[in-house]
C-alpha atoms as a PDB file:
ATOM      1  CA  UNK A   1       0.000   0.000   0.000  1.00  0.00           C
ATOM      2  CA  UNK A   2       1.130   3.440  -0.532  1.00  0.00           C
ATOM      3  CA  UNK A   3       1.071   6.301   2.094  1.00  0.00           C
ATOM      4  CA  UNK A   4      -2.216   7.628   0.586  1.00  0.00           C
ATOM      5  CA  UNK A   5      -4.136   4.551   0.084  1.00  0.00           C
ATOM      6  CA  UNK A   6      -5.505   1.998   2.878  1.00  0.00           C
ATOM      7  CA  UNK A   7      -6.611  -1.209   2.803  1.00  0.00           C
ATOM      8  CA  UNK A   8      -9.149  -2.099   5.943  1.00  0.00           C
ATOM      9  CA  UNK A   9      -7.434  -5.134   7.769  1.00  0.00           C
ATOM     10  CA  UNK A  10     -11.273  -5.344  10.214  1.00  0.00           C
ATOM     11  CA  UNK A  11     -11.746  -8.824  10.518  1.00  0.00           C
ATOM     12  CA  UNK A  12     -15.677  -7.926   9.854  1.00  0.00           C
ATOM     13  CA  UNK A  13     -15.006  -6.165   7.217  1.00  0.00           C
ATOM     14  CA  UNK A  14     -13.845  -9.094   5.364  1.00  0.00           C
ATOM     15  CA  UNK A  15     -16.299 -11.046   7.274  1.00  0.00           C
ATOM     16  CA  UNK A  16     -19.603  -9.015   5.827  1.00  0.00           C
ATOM     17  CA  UNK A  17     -17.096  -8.209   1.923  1.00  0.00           C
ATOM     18  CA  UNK A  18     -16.849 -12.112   1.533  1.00  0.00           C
ATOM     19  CA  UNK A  19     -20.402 -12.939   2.093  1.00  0.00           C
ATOM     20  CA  UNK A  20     -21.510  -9.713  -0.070  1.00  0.00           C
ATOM     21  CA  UNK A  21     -19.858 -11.825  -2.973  1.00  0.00           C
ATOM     22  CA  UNK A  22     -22.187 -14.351  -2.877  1.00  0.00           C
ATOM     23  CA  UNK A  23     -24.754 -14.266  -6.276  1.00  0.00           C
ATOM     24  CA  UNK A  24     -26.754 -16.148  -4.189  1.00  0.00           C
ATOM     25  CA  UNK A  25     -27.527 -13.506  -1.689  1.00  0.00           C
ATOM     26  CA  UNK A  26     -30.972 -11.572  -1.362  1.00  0.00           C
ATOM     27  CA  UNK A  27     -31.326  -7.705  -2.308  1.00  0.00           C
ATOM     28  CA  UNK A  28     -32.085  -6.833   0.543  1.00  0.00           C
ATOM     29  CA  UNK A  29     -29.421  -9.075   2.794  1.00  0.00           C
ATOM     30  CA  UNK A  30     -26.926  -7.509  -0.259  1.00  0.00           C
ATOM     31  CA  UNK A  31     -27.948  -3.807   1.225  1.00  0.00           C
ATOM     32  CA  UNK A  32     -27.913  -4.485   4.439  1.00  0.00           C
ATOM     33  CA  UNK A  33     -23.952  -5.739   4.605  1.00  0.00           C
ATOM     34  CA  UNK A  34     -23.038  -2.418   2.349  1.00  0.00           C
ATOM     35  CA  UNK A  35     -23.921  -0.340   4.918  1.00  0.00           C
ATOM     36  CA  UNK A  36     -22.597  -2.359   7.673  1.00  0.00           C
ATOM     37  CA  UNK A  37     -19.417  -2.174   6.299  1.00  0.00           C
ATOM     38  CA  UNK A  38     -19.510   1.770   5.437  1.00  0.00           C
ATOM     39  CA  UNK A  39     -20.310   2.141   9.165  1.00  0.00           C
ATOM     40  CA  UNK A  40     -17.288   0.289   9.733  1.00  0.00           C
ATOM     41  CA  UNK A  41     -15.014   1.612   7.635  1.00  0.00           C
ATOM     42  CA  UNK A  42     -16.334   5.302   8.910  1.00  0.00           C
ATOM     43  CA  UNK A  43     -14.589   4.764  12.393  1.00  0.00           C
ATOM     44  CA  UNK A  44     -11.161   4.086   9.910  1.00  0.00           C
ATOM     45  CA  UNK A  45     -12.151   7.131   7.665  1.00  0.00           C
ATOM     46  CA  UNK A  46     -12.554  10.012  10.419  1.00  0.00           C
ATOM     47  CA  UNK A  47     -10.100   8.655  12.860  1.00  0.00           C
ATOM     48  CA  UNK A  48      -7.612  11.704  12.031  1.00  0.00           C
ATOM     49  CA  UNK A  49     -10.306  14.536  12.167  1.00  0.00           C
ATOM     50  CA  UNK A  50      -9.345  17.166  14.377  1.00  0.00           C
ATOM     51  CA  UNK A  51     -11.919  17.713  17.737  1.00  0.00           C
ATOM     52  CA  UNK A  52     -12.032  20.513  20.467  1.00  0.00           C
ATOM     53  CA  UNK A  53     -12.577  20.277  24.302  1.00  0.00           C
ATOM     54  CA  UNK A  54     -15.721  20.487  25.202  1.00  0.00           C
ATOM     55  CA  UNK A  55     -17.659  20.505  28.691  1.00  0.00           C
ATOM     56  CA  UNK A  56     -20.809  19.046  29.052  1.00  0.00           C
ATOM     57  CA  UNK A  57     -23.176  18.135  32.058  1.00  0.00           C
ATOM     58  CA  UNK A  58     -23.998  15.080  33.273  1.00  0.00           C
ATOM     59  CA  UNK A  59     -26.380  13.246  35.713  1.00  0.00           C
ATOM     60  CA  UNK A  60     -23.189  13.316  37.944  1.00  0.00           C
ATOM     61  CA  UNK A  61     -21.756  16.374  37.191  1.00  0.00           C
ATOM     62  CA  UNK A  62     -19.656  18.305  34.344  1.00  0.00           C
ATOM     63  CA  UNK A  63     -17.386  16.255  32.005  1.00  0.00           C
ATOM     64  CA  UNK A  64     -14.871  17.174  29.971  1.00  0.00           C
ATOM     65  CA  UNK A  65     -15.295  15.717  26.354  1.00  0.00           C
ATOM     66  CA  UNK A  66     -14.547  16.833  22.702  1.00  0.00           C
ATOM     67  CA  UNK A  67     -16.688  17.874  19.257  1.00  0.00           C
ATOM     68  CA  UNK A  68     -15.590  17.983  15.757  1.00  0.00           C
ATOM     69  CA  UNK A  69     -13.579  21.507  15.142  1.00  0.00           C
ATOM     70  CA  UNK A  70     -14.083  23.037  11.816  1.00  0.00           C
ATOM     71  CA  UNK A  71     -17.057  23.114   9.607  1.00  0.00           C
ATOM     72  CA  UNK A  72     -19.494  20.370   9.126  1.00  0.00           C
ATOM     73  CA  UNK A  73     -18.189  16.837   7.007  1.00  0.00           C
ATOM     74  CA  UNK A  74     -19.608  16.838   3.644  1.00  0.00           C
ATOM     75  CA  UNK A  75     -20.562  13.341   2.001  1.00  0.00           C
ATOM     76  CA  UNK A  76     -20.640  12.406  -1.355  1.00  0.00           C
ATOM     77  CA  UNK A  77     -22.371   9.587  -2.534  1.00  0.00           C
ATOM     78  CA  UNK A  78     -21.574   8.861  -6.671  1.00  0.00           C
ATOM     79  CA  UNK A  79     -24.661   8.139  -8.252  1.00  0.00           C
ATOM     80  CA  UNK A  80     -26.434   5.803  -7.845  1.00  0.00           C
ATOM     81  CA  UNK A  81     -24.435   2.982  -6.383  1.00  0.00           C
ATOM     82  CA  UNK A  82     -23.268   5.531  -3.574  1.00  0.00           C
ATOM     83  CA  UNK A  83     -26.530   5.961  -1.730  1.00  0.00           C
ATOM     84  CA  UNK A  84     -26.592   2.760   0.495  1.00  0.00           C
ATOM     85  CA  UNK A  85     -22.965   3.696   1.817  1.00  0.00           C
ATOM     86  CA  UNK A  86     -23.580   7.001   2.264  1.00  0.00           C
ATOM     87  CA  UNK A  87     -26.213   6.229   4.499  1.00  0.00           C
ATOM     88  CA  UNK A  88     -24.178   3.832   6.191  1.00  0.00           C
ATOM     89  CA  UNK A  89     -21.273   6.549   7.115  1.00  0.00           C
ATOM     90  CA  UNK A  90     -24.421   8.930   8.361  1.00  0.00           C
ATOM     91  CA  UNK A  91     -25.388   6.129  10.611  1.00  0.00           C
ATOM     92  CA  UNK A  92     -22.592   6.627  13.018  1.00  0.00           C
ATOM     93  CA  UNK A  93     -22.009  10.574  11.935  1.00  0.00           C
ATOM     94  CA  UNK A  94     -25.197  12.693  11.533  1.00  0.00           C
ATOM     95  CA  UNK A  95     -23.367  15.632  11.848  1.00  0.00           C
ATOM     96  CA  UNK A  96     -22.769  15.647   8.236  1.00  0.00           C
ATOM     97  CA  UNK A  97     -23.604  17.663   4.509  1.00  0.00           C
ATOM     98  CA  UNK A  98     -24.845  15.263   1.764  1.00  0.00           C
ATOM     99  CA  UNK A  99     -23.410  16.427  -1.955  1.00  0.00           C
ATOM    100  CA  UNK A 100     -24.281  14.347  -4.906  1.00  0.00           C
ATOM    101  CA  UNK A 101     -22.488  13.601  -7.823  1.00  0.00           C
ATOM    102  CA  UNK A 102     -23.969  11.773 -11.081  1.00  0.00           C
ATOM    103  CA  UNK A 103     -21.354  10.109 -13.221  1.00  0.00           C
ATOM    104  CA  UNK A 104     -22.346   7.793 -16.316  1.00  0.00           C
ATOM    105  CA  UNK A 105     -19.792   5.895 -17.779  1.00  0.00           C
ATOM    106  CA  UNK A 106     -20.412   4.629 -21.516  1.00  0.00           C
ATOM    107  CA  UNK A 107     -19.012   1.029 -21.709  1.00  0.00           C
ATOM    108  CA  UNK A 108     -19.287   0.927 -25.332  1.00  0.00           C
ATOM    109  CA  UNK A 109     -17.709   4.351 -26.081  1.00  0.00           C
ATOM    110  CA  UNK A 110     -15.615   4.580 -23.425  1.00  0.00           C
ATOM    111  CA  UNK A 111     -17.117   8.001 -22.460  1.00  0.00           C
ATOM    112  CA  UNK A 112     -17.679   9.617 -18.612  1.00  0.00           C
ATOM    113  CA  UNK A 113     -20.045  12.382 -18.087  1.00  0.00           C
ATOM    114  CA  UNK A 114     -20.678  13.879 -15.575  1.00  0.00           C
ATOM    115  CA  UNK A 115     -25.069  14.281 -15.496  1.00  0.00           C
ATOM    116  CA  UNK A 116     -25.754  16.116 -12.185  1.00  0.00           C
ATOM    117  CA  UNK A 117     -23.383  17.564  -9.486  1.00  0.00           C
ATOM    118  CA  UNK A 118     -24.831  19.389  -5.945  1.00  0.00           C
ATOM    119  CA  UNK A 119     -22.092  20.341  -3.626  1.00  0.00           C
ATOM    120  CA  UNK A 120     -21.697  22.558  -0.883  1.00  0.00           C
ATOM    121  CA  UNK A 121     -19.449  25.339  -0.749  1.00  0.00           C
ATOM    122  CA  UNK A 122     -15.887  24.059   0.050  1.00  0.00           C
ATOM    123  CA  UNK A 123     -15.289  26.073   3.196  1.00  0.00           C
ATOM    124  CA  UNK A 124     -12.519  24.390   4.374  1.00  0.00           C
ATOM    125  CA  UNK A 125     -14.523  20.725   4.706  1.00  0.00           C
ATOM    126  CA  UNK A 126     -13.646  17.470   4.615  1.00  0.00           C
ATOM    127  CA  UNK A 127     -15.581  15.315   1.531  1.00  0.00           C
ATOM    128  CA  UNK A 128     -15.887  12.069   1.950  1.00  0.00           C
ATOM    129  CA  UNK A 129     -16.610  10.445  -1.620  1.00  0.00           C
ATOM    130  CA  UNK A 130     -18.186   7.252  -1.562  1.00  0.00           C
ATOM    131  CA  UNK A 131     -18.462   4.517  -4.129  1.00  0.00           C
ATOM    132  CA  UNK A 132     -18.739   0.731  -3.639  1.00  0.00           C
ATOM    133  CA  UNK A 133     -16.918  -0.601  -6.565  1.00  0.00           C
ATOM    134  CA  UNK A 134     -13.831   1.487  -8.382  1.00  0.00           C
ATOM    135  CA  UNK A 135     -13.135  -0.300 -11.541  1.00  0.00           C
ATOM    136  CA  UNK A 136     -10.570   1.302 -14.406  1.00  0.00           C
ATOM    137  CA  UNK A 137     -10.864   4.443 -11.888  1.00  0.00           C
ATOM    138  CA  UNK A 138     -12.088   7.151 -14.578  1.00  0.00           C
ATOM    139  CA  UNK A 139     -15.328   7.819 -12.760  1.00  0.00           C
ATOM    140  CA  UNK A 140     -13.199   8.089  -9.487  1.00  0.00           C
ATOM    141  CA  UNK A 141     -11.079  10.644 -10.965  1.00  0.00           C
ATOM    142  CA  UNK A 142     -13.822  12.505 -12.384  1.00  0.00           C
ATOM    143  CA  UNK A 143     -15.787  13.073  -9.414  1.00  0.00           C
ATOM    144  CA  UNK A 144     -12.288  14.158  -7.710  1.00  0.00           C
ATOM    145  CA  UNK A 145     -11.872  17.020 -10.344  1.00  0.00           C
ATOM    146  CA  UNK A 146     -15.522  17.635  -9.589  1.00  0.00           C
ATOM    147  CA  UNK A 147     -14.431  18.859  -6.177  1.00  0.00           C
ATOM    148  CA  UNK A 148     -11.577  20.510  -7.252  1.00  0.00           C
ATOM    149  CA  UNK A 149     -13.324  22.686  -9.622  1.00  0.00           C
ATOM    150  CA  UNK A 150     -15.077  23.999  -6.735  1.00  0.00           C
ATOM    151  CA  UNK A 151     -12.021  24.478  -4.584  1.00  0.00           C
ATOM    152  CA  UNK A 152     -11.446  21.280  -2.424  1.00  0.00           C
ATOM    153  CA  UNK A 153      -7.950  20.600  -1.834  1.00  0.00           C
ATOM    154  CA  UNK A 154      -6.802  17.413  -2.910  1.00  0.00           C
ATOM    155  CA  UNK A 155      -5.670  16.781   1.042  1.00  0.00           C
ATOM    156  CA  UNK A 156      -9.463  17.253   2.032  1.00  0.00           C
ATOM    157  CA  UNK A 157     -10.544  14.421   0.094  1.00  0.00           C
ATOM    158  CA  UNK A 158     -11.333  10.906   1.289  1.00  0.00           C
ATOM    159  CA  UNK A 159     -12.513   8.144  -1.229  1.00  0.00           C
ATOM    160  CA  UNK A 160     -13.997   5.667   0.335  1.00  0.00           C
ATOM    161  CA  UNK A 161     -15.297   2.223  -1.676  1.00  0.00           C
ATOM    162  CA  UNK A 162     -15.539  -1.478  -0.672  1.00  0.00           C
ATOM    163  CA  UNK A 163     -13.847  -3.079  -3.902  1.00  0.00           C
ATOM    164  CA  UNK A 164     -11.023  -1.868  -6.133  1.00  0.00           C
ATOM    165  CA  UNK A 165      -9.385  -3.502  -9.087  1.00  0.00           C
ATOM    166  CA  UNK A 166      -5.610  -3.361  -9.350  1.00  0.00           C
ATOM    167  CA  UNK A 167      -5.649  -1.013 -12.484  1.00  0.00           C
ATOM    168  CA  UNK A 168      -8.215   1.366 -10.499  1.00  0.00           C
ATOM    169  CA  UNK A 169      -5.657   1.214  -8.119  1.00  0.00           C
ATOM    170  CA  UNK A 170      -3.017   2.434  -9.799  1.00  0.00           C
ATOM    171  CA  UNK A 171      -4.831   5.352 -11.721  1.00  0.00           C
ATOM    172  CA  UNK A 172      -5.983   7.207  -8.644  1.00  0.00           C
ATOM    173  CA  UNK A 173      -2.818   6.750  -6.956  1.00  0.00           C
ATOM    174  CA  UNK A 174      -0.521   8.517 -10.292  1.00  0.00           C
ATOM    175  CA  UNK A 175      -3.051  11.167 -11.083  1.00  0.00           C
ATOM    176  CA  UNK A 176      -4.222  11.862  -7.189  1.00  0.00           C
ATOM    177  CA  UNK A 177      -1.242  11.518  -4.928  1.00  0.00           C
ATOM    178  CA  UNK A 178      -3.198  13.567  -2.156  1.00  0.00           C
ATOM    179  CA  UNK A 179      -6.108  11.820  -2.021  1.00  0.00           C
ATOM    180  CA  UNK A 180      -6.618   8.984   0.858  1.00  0.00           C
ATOM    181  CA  UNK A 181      -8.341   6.115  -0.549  1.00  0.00           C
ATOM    182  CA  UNK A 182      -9.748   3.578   1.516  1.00  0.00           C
ATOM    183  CA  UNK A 183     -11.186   0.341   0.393  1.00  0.00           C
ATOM    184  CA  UNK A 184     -11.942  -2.973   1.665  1.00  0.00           C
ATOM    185  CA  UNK A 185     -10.197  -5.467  -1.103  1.00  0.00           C
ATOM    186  CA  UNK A 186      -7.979  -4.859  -3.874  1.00  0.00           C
ATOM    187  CA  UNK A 187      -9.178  -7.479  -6.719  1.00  0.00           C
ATOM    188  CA  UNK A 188      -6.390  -8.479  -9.269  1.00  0.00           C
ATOM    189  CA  UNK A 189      -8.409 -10.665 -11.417  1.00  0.00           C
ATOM    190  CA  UNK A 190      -8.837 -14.413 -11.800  1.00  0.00           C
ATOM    191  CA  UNK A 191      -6.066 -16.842 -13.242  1.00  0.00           C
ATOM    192  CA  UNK A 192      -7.131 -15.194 -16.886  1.00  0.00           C
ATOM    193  CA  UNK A 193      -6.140 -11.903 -15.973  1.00  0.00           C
ATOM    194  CA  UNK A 194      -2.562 -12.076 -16.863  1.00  0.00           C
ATOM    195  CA  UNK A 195      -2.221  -8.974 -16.206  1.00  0.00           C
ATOM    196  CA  UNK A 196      -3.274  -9.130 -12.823  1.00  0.00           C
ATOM    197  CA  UNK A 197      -5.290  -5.613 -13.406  1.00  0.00           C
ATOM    198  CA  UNK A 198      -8.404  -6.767 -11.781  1.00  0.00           C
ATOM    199  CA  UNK A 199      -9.946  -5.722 -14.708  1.00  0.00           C
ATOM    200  CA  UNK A 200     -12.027  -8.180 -17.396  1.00  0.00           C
ATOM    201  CA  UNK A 201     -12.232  -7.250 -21.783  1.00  0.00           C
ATOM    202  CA  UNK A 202     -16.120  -5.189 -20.352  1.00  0.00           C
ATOM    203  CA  UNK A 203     -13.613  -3.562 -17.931  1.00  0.00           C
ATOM    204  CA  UNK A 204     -15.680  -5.069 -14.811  1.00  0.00           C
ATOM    205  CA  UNK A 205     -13.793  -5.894 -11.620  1.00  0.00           C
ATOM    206  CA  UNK A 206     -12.902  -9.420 -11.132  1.00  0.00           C
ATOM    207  CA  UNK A 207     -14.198 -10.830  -9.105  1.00  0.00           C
ATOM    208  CA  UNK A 208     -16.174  -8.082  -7.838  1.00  0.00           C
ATOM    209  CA  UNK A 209     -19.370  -8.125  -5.934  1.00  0.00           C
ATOM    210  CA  UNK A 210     -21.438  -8.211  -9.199  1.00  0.00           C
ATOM    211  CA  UNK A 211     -23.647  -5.525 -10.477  1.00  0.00           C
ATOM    212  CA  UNK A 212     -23.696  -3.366  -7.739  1.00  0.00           C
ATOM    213  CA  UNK A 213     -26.757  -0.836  -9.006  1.00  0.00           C
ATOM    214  CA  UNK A 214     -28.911  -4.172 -10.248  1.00  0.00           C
ATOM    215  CA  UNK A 215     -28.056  -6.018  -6.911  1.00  0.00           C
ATOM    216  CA  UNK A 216     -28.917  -3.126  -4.622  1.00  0.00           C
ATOM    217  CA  UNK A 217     -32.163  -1.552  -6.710  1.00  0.00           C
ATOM    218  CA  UNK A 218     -33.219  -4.486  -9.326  1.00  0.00           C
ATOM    219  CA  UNK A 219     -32.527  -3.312 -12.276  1.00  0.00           C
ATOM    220  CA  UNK A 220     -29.155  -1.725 -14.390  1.00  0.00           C
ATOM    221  CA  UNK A 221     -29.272   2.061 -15.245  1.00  0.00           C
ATOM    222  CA  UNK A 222     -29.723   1.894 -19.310  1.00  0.00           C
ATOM    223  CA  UNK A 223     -28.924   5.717 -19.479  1.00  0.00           C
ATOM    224  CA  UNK A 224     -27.742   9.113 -18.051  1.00  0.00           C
ATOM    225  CA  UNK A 225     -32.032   9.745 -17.408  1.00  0.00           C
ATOM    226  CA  UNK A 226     -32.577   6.692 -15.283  1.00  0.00           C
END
């Protein structure tokens, strides 16, 4: 691993990843485990964010105890795949901005664009990009420049997804050294995949957890309107 991307060593989070992998496993089981493991993974995510002393009464008296410093957390859930972990992360820290960020990727032209972006002003806050499967890493990138266009450092970014192929990998990492990526497995493909890029000829992540969007809403997304 490199400085600025982290692998999640939780037992249950490769616990609740390898039974996620299962094409055998109900919708609604399939949801369930996403957002168990973005809870997870939150405690890993935030555990360098700054706090302030703070005193607060109790049954027993005052304690002293600590809040977030700085401006409220912003997360961003890619469309639509996002949604489930996003939720997850808000489980376990309400105190939190949603943005949203609509990427299609064309599998036959090769083509990203970018259909719908709401974020809050950049104000100095953390973003917290989540997506649960990075594949050749172009919509990863893209949603990155998305923040940057409106003034987020690259240092104030967090990218947070459960699987990422090799070749995903490696693209974030050259082209956004300042970005912490955090993930849950690092796929390098089966015993075809000479290349060990994680990557098959569609460009889908092998193995992967399937098709995330069909497995978490029932159906694919056949355009940018859906």
């Amino acid at each position: 691993m490199t400085d600025n991307f982290l692998l999640s060593r939780h037992p249950l989070v490769a616990h609740k990843l390898t039974r996620m992998r299962s094409d055998k496993l109900p919708s609604l089981e399939f949801k369930r485990l996403m957002r168990e493991i973005a809870m997870l993974m939150a405690y890993e995510v935030t555990a360098d964010l700054e706090t302030d002393p703070s005193d607060i009464e109790t049954a027993r008296g005052k304690a002293r105890g600590a809040e977030l410093r700085g401006e409220r957390p912003v997360v961003v859930p890619i469309l639509r795949s996002g949604l489930v972990m996003a939720e997850g992360i808000q489980e376990v820290m309400p105190r939190t901005l949603t943005g949203h960020i609509g990427i299609h990727r064309d599998k036959n032209r090769h083509e990203i664009t970018e259909y719908f972006t709401s974020l809050p002003i950049a104000a100095d806050r953390i973003f917290i990009v989540v997506d649960p499967v990075i594949a050749t890493g172009e919509t990863s990138c893209r949603a990155i420049e998305s923040l940057q266009e409106i003034g987020v450092e690259e240092s104030r970014i967090r990218f947070v997804s459960l699987v990422v192929s090799a070749a995903g990998r490696d693209r974030i990492v050259h082209m956004h050294r300042n970005v912490k990526v955090y993930c849950a497995s690092i796929d390098r493909g089966n015993e075809d995949d000479e290349h060990h890029s994680g990557l098959n000829d569609s460009y889908q992540v092998m193995p992967g957890i399937g098709s995330v969007s069909e497995r978490l809403f029932g159906f694919k997304t056949s355009s940018i309107n859906s």
